[in-house]
Protein backbone atom coordinates (compact mmCIF):
# COMPACT_ATOMS: atom_id res chain seq x y z
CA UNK A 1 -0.67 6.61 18.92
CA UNK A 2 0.83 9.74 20.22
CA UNK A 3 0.60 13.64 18.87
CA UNK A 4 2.08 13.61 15.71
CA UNK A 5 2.09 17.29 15.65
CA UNK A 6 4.75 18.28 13.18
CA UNK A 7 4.96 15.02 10.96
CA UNK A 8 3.76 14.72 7.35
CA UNK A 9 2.71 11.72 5.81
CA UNK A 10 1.02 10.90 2.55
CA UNK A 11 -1.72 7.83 2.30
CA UNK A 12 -2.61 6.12 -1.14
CA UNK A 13 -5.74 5.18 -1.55
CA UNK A 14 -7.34 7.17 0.86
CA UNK A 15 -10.47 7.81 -0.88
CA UNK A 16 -12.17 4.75 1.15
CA UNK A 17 -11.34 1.61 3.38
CA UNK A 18 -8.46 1.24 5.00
CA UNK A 19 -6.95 4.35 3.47
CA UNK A 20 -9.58 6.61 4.68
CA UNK A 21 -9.15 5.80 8.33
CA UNK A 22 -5.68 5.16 8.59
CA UNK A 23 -5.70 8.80 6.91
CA UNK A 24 -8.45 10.12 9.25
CA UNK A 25 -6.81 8.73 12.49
CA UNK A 26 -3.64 10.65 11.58
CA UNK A 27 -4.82 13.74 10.96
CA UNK A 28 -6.96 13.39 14.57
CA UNK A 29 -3.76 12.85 15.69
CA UNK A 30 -1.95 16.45 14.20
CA UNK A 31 -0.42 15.31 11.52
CA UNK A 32 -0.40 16.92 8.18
CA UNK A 33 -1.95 14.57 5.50
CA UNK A 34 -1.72 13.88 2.20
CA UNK A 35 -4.05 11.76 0.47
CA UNK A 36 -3.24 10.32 -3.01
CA UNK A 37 -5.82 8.75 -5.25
CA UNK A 38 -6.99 8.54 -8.88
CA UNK A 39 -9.92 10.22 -9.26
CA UNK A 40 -9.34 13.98 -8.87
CA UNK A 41 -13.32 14.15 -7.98
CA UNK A 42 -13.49 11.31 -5.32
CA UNK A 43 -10.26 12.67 -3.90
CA UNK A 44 -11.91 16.59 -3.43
CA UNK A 45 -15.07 14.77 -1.71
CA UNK A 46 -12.40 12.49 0.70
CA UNK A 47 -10.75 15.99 1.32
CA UNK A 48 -14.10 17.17 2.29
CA UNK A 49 -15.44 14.43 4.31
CA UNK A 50 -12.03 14.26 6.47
CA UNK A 51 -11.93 17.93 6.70
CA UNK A 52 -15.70 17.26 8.31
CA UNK A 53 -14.92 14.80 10.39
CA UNK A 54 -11.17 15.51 11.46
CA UNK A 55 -11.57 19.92 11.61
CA UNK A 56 -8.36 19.35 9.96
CA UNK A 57 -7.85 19.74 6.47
CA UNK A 58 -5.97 17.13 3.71
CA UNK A 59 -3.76 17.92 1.05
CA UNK A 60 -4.93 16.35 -2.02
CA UNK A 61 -2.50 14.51 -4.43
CA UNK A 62 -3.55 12.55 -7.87
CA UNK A 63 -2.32 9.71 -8.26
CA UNK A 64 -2.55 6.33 -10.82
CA UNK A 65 -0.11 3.86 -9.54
CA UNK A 66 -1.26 1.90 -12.72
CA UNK A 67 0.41 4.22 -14.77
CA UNK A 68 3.72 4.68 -14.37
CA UNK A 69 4.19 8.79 -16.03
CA UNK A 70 1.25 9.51 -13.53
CA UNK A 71 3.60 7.85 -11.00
CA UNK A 72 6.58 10.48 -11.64
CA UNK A 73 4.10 13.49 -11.84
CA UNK A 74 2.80 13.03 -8.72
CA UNK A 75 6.25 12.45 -6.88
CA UNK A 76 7.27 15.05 -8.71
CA UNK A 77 4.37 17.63 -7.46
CA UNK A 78 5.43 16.28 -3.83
CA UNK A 79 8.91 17.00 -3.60
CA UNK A 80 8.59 20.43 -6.26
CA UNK A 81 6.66 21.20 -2.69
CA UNK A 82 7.96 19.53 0.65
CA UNK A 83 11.30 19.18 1.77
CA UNK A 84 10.02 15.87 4.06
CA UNK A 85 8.08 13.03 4.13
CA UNK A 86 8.02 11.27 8.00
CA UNK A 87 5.13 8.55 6.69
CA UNK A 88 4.97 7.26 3.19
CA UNK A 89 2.15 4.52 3.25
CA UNK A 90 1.45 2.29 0.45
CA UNK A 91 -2.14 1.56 1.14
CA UNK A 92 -3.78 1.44 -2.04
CA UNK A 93 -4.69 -2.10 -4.09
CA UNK A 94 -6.84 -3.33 -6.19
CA UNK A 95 -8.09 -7.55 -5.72
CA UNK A 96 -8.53 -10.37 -7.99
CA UNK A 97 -9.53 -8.62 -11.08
CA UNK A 98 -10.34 -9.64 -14.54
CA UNK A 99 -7.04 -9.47 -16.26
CA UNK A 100 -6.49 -6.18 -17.27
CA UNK A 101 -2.99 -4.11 -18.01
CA UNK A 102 -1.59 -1.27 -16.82
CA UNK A 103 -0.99 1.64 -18.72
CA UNK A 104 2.78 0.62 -19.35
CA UNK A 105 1.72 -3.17 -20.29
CA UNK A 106 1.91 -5.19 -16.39
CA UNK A 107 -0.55 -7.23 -15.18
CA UNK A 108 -3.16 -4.71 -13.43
CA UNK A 109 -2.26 -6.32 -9.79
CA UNK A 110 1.19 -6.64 -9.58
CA UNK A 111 1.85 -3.78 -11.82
CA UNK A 112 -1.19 -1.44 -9.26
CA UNK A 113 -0.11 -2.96 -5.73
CA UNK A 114 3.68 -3.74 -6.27
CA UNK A 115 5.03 -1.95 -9.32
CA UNK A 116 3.34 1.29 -8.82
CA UNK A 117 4.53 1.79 -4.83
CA UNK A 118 7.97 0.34 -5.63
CA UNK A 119 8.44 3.19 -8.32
CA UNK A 120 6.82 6.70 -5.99
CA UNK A 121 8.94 5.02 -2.90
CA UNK A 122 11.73 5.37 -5.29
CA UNK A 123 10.72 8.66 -6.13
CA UNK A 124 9.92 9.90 -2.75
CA UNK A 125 13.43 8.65 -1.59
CA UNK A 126 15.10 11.88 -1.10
CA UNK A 127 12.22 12.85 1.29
CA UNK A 128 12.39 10.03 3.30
CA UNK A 129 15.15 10.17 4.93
CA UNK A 130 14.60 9.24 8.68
CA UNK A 131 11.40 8.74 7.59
CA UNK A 132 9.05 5.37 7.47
CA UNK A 133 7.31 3.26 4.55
CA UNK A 134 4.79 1.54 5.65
CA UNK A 135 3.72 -0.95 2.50
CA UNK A 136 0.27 -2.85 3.12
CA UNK A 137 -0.11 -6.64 2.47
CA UNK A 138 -2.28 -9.58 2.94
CA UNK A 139 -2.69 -12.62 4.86
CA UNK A 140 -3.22 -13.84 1.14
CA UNK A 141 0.39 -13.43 0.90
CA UNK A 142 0.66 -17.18 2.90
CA UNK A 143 -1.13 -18.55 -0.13
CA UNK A 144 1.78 -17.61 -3.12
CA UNK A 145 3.78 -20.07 -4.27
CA UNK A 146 6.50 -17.84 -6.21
CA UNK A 147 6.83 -14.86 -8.09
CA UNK A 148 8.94 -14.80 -11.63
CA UNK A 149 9.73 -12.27 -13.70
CA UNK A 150 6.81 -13.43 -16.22
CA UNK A 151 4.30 -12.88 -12.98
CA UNK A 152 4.66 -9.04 -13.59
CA UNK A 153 2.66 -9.41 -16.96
CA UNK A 154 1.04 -12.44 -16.47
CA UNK A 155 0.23 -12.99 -20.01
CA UNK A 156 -0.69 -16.74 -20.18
CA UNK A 157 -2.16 -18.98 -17.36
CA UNK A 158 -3.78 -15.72 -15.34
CA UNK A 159 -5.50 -16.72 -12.27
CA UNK A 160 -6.86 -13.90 -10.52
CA UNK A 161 -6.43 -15.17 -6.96
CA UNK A 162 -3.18 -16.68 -7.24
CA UNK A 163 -2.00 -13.64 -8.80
CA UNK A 164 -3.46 -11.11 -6.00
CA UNK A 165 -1.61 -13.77 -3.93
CA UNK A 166 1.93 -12.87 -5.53
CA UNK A 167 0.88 -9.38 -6.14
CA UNK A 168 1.22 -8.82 -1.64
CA UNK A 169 4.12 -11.34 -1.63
CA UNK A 170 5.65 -8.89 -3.88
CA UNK A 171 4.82 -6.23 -1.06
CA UNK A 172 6.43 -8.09 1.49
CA UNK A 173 9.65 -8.96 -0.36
CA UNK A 174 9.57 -5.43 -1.11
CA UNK A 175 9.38 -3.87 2.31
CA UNK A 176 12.21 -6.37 3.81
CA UNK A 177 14.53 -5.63 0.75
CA UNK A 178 13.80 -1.99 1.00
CA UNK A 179 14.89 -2.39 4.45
CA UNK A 180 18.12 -3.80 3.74
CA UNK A 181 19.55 -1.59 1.04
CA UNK A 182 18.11 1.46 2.66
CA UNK A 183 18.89 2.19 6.22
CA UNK A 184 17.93 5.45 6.53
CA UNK A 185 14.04 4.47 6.27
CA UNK A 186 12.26 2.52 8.59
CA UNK A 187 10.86 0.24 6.37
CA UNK A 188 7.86 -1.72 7.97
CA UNK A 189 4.44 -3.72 6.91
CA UNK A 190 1.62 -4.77 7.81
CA UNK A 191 -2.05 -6.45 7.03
CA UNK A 192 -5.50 -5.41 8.00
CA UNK A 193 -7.21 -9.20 8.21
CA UNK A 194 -10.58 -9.33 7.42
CA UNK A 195 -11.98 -5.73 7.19
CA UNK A 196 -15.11 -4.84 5.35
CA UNK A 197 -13.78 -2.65 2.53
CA UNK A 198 -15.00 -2.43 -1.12
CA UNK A 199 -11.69 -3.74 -2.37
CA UNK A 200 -13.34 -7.06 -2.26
CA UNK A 201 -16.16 -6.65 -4.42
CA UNK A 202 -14.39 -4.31 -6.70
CA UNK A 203 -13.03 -6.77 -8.79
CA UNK A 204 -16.21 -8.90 -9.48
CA UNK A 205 -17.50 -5.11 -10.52
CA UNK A 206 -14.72 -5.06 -12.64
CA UNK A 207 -15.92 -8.10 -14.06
CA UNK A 208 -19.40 -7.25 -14.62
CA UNK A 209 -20.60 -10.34 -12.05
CA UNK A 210 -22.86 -8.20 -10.14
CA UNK A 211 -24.24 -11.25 -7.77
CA UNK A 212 -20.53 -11.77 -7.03
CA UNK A 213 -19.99 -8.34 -5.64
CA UNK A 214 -22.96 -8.94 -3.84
CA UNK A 215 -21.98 -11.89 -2.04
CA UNK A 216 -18.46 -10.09 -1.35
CA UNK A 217 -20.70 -7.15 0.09
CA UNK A 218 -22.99 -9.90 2.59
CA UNK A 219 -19.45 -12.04 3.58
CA UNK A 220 -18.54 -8.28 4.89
CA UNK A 221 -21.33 -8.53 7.45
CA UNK A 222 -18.58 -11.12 9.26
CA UNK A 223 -16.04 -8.65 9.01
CA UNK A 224 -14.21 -6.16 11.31
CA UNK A 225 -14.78 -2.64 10.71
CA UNK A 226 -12.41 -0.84 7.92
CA UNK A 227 -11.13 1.74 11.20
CA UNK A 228 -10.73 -1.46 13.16
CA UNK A 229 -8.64 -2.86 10.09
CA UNK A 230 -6.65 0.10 9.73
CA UNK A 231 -5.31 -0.40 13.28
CA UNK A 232 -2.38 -2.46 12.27
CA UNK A 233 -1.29 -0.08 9.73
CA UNK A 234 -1.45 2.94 11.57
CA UNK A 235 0.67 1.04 14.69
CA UNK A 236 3.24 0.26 11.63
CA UNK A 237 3.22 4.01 10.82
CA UNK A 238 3.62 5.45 14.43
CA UNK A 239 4.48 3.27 17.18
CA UNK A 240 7.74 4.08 18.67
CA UNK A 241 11.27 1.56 18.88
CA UNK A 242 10.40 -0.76 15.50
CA UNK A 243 12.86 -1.72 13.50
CA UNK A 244 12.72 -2.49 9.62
CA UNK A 245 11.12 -5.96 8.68
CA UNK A 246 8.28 -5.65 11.41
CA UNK A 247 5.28 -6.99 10.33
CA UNK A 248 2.61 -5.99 11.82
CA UNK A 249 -1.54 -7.79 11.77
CA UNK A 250 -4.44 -8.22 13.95
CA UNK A 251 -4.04 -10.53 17.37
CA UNK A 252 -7.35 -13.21 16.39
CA UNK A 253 -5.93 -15.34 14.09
CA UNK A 254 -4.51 -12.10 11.95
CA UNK A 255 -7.81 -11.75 11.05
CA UNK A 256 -9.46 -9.10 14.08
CA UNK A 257 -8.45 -8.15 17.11
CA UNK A 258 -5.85 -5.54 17.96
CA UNK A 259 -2.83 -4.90 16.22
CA UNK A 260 0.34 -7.12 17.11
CA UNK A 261 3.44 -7.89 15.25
CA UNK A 262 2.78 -10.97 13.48
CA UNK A 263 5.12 -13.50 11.13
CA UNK A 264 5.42 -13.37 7.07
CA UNK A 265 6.01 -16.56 5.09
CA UNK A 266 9.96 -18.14 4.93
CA UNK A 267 8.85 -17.29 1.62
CA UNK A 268 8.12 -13.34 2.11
CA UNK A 269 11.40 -13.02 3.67
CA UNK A 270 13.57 -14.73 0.85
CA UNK A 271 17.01 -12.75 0.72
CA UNK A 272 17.48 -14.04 -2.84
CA UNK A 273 13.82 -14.07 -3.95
CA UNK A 274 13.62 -10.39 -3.16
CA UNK A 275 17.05 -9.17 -4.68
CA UNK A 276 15.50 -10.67 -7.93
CA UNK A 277 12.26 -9.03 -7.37
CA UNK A 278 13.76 -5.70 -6.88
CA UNK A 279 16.19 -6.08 -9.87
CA UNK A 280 12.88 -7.11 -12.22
CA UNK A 281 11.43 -3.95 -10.61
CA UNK A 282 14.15 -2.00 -11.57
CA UNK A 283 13.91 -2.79 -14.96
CA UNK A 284 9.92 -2.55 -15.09
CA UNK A 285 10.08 1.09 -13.53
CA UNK A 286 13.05 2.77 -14.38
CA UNK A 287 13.92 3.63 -10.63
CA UNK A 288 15.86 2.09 -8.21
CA UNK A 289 14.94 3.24 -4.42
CA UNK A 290 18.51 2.33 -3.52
CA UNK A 291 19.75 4.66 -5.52
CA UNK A 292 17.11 7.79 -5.16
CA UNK A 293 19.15 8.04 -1.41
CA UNK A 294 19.88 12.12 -0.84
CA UNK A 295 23.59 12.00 -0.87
């Protein structure tokens, strides 16, 4: 990473994990931060806590990406304020959950990891200009089979895996297709492997399967650190000469090891699976990042 003195960039999810680092390493690094999250509490103590640890003080932004109005508001608040956005990264997720719905009816995955970042991308279009997205996905992705149009509410046959699976192929056939239609943003992606978050045991929590979440919490013992998984992400935000489509993971079998451009599925990089994908997004969201372009 070099001085990113003079660049602003805005992190969801950066109330923990990967979000908090990848947040903390940029404002180490002289960037201005914002950091978008839910909780308006949590997100005061993360302002806090990097403010502590960085001497450099956040910019805090709410944010639901599960529901869709809080979606608008916050892009809204962000470009009533800024007139630029260099580093837009779509960090924040939630994993295998009990099936739940967003606020505006989609299944709580895709409508949380996909839905949510394809609709403040759109929003946050006329600020990116020249700018970057970096959207985060899985090495789960390798696992999904398909997406449809009935994936984005899942309403019979919900299988929590599989559909965590689809929700970061959805990120992936995002970020290439974003790529295409837009070029004026860099639009890039990458995967932290194995990294000892809480996303993991968040969704047995969710579920009430407290021995679950423990186990999640001991298999993190095997783990990379959540600053060592935020390494690929944070090369996807700021290393120089990449071009849209990069996918970037860790070098040890994608699941440690230093950051190095790595391969998505055939799959993830379907022309014709992603223009349906974006047109179902489209309609789920009401915005079109294509079309959010500052003329």
């Amino acid at each position: 990473m070099t001085d990113l003195t003079g660049r602003r960039a805005l992190v969801t999810g950066a109330t923990s994990g990967l979000g908090y680092e990848t947040a903390k390493a940029l404002l180490q690094y002289g960037a201005e931060v914002l950091v978008a999250a839910r909780n308006p509490q949590k997100t005061a103590q993360t302002v806090q806590d990097l403010k502590q640890a960085t001497g450099r003080e956040p910019v805090s932004v709410e944010l639901d990406l599960a529901d869709l109005s809080s979606v608008e508001a916050a892009a809204t608040h962000v470009t009533n304020t800024y007139d630029t956005l260099d580093i837009l990264v779509n960090n924040a997720g939630v994993m295998a959950t009990p099936y739940r719905q967003t606020v505006d009816g989609f299944e709580l995955q895709v409508g949380t990891n996909h839905l949510g970042h394809f609709a403040l991308t759109g929003r946050l279009m006329p600020l990116l200009q020249g700018g970057r997205v970096v959207t985060v996905s899985s090495f789960m992705h390798k696992s999904a089979r398909g997406i449809t149009k009935a994936d984005l509410k899942a309403e019979s046959g919900y299988a929590k895996w599989p559909q965590y699976s689809k929700s970061k192929l959805a990120n992936l056939l995002f970020m290439f297709e974003l790529g295409r239609r837009v070029p004026a943003v860099l639009s890039v992606g990458a995967h932290p492997g194995y990294a000892s978050t809480h996303l993991q045991a968040a969704g047995p929590e969710l579920a009430g399967a407290k021995l679950m979440a423990k186990v999640w919490g001991g298999l993190n013992l095997f783990a990379q650190s959540a600053a060592a998984g935020a390494q690929p992400t944070l090369y996807a935000a700021t290393a120089p000469d990449l071009r849209s489509g990069t996918y970037v993971g860790p070098s040890l079998f994608e699941l440690r090891g230093a950051p190095k451009v790595v391969q998505a599925t055939q799959l993830a990089q379907d022309p014709t699976l992603a223009e349906q994908l974006w047109a179902w997004s489209v309609e789920a969201t009401g915005v079109d990042p294509a079309l959010s372009v500052r003329s």
